[in-house]
N, C-alpha and C. Protein backbone atom coordinates (compact mmCIF):
# COMPACT_ATOMS: atom_id res chain seq x y z
N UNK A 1 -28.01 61.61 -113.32
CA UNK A 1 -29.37 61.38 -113.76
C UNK A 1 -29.94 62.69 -114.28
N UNK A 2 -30.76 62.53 -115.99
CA UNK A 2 -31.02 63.99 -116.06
C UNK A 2 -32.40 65.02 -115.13
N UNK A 3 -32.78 65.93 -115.26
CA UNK A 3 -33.51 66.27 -114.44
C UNK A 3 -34.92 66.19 -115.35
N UNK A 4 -35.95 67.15 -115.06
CA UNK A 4 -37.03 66.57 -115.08
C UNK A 4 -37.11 67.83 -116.56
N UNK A 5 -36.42 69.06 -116.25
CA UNK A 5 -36.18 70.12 -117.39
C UNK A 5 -35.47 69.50 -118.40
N UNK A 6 -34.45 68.70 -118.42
CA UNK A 6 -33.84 67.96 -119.32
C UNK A 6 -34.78 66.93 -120.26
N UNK A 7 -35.54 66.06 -119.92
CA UNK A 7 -36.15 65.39 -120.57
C UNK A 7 -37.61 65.82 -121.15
N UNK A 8 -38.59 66.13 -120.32
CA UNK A 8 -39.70 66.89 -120.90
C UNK A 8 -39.90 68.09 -121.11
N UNK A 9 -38.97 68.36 -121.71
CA UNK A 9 -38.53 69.65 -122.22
C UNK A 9 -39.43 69.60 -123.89
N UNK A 10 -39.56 70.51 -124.63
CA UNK A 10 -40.08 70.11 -126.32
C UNK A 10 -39.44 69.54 -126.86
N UNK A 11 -37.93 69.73 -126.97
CA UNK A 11 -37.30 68.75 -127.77
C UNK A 11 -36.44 68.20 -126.68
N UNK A 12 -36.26 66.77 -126.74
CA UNK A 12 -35.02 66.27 -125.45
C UNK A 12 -33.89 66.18 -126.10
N UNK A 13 -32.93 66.85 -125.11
CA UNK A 13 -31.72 67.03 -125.26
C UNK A 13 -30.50 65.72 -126.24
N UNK A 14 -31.37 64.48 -126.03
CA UNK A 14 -30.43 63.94 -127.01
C UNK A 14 -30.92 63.99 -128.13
N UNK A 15 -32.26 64.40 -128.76
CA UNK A 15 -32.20 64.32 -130.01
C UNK A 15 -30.93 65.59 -130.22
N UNK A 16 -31.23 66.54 -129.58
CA UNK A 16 -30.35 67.86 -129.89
C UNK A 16 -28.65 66.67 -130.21
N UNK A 17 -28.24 66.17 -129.23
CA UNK A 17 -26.82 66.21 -129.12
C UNK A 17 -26.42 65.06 -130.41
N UNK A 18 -27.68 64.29 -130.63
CA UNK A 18 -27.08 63.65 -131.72
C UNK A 18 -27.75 63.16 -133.15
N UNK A 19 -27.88 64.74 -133.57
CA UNK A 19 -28.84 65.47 -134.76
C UNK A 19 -27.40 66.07 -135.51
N UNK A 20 -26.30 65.90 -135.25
CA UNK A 20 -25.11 66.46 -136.18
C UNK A 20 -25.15 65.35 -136.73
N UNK A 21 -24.55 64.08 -135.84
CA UNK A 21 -24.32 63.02 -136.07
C UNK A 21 -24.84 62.77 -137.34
N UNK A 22 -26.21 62.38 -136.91
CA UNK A 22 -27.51 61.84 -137.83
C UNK A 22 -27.09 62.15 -139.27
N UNK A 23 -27.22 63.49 -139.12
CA UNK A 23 -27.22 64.57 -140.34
C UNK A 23 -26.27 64.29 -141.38
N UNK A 24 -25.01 64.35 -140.25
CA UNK A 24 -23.64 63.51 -141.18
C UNK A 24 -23.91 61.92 -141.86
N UNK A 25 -24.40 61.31 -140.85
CA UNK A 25 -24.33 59.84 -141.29
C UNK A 25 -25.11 59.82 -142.75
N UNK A 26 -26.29 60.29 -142.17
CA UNK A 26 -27.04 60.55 -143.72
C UNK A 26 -26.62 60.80 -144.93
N UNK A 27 -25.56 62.41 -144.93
CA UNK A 27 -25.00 62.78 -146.00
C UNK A 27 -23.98 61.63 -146.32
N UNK A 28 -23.22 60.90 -145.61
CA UNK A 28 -22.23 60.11 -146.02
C UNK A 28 -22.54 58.90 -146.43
N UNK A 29 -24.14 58.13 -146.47
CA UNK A 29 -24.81 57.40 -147.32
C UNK A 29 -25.20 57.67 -148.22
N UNK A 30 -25.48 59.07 -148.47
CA UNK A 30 -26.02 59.69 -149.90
C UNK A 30 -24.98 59.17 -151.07
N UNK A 31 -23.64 60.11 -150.39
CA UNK A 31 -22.27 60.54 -150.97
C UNK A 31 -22.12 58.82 -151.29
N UNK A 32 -22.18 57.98 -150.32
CA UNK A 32 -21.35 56.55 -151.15
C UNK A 32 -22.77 56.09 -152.07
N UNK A 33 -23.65 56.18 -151.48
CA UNK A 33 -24.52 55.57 -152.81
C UNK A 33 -24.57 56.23 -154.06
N UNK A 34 -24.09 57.28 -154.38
CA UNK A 34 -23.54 58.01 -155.43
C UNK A 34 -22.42 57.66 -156.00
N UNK A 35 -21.80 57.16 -155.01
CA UNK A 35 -19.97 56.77 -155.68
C UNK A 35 -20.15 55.33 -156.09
N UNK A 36 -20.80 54.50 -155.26
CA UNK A 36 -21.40 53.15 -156.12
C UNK A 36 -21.72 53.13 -157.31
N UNK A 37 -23.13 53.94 -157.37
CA UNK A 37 -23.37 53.95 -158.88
C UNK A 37 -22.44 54.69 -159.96
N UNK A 38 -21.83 55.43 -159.56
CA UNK A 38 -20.62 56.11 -160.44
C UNK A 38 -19.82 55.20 -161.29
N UNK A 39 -19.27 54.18 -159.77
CA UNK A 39 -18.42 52.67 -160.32
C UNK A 39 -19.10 52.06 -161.23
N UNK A 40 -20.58 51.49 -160.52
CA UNK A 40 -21.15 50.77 -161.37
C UNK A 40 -21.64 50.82 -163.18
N UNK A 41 -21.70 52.09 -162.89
CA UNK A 41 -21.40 52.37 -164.61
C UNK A 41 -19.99 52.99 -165.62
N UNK A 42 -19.34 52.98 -164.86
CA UNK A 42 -17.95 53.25 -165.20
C UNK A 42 -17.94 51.41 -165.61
N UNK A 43 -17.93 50.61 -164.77
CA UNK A 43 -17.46 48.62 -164.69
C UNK A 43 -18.29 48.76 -166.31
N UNK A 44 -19.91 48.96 -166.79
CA UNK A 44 -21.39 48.44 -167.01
C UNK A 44 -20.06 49.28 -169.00
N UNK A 45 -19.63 50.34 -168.45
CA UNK A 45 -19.32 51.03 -169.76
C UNK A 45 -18.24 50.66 -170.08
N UNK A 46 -16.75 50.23 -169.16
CA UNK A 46 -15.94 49.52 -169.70
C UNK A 46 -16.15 47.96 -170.47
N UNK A 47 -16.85 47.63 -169.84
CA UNK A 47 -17.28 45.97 -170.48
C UNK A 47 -18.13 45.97 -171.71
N UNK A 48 -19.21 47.45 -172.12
CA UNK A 48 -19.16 47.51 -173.29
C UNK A 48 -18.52 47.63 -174.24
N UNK A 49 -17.74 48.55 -173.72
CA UNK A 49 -16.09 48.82 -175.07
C UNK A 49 -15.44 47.51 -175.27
N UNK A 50 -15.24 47.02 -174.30
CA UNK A 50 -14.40 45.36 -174.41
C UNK A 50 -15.66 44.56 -175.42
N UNK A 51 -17.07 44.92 -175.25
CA UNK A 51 -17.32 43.59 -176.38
C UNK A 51 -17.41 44.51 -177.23
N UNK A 52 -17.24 45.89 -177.66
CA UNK A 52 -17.66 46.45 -178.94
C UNK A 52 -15.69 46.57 -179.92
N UNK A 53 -14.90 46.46 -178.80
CA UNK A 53 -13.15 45.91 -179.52
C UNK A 53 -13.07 44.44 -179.98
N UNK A 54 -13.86 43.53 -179.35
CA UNK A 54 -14.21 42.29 -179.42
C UNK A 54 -14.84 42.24 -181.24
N UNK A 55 -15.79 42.42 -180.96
CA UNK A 55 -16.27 42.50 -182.12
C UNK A 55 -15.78 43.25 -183.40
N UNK A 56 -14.95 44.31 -183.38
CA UNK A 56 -14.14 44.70 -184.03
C UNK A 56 -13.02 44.09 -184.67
N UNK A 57 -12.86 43.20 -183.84
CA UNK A 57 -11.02 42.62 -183.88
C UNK A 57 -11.87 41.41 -184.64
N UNK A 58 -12.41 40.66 -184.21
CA UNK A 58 -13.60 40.06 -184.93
C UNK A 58 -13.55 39.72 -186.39
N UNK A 59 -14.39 40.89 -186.49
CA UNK A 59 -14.91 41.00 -187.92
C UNK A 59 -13.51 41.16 -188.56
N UNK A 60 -12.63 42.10 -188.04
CA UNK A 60 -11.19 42.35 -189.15
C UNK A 60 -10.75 41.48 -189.26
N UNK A 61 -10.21 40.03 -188.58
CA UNK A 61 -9.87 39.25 -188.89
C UNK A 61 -10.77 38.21 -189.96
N UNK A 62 -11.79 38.16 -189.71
CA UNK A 62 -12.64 37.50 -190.72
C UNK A 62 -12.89 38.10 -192.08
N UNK A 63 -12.88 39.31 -192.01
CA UNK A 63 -12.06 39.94 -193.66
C UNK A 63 -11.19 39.64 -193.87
N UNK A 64 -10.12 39.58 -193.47
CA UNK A 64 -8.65 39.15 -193.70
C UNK A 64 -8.69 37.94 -193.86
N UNK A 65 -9.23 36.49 -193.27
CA UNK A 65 -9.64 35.32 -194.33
C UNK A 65 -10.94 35.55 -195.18
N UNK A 66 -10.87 36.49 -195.59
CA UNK A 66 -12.53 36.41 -196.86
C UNK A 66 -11.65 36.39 -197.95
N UNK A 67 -10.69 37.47 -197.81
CA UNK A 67 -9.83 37.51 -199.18
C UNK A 67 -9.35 36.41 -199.55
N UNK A 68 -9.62 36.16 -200.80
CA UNK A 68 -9.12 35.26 -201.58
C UNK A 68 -7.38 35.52 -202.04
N UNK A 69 -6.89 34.83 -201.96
CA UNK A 69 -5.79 34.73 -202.86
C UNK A 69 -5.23 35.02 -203.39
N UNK A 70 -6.22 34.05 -204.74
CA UNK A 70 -6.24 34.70 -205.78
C UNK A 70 -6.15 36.22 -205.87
N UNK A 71 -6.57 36.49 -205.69
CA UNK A 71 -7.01 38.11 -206.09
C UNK A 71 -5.64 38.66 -205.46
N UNK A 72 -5.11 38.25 -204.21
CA UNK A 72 -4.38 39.67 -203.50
C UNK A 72 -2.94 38.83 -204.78
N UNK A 73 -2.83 37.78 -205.55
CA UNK A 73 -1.85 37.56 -206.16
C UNK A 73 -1.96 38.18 -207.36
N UNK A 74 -2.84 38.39 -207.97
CA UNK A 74 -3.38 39.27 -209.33
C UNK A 74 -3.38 40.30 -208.92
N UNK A 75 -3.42 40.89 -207.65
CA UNK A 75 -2.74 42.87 -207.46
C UNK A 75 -1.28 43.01 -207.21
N UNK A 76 -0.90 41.73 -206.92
CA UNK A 76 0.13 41.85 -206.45
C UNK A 76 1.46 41.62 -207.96
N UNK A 77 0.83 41.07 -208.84
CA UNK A 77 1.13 41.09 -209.75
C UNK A 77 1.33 41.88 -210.53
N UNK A 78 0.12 42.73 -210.56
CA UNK A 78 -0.01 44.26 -211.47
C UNK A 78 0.63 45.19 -210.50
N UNK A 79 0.94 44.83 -209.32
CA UNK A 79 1.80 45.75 -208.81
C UNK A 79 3.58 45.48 -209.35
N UNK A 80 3.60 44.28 -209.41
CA UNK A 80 5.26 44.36 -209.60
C UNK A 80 5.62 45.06 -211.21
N UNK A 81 4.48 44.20 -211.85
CA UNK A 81 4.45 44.66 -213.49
C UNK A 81 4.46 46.11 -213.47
N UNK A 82 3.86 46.98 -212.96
CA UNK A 82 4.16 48.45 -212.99
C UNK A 82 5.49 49.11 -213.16
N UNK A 83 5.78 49.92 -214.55
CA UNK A 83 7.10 50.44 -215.10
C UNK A 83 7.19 51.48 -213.53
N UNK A 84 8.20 52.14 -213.56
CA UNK A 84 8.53 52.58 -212.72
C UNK A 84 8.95 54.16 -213.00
């Protein structure tokens, strides 16, 4: 049982004994709520690139049916016709 110096003392002895603790626990909620948001925008910035390749791959293919035909057969023509 502690004594009477132990407890009404200015500060009581367990805040003392478990003020490392605390201290730690604290810093090691800081530290992961930091590493959360780290992830969370690492996930927020990969999934932009995926719709901005998306949209890329996209559009190139939809040029590639815009071209007409015609046309790539009339270059392709003046390409063979070319003396050499």
């Amino acid at each position: 049982m502690p004594s009477d110096s132990q407890t009404s003392g200015p500060v009581d002895a367990r805040v003392l004994a478990t003020a490392p603790a605390v201290a730690l626990q604290t810093l090691y909620q800081g530290i992961s709520k930091a590493m959360v948001i780290a992830v969370q925008n690492a996930v927020a910035a990969q999934q932009q690139a995926n719709i901005t390749a998306q949209a890329v791959v996209t559009m190139g293919v939809s040029t590639l049916y815009a071209i007409d035909t015609a046309t790539l057969g009339q270059a392709a023509a003046k390409e063979i016709g070319k003396p050499q």
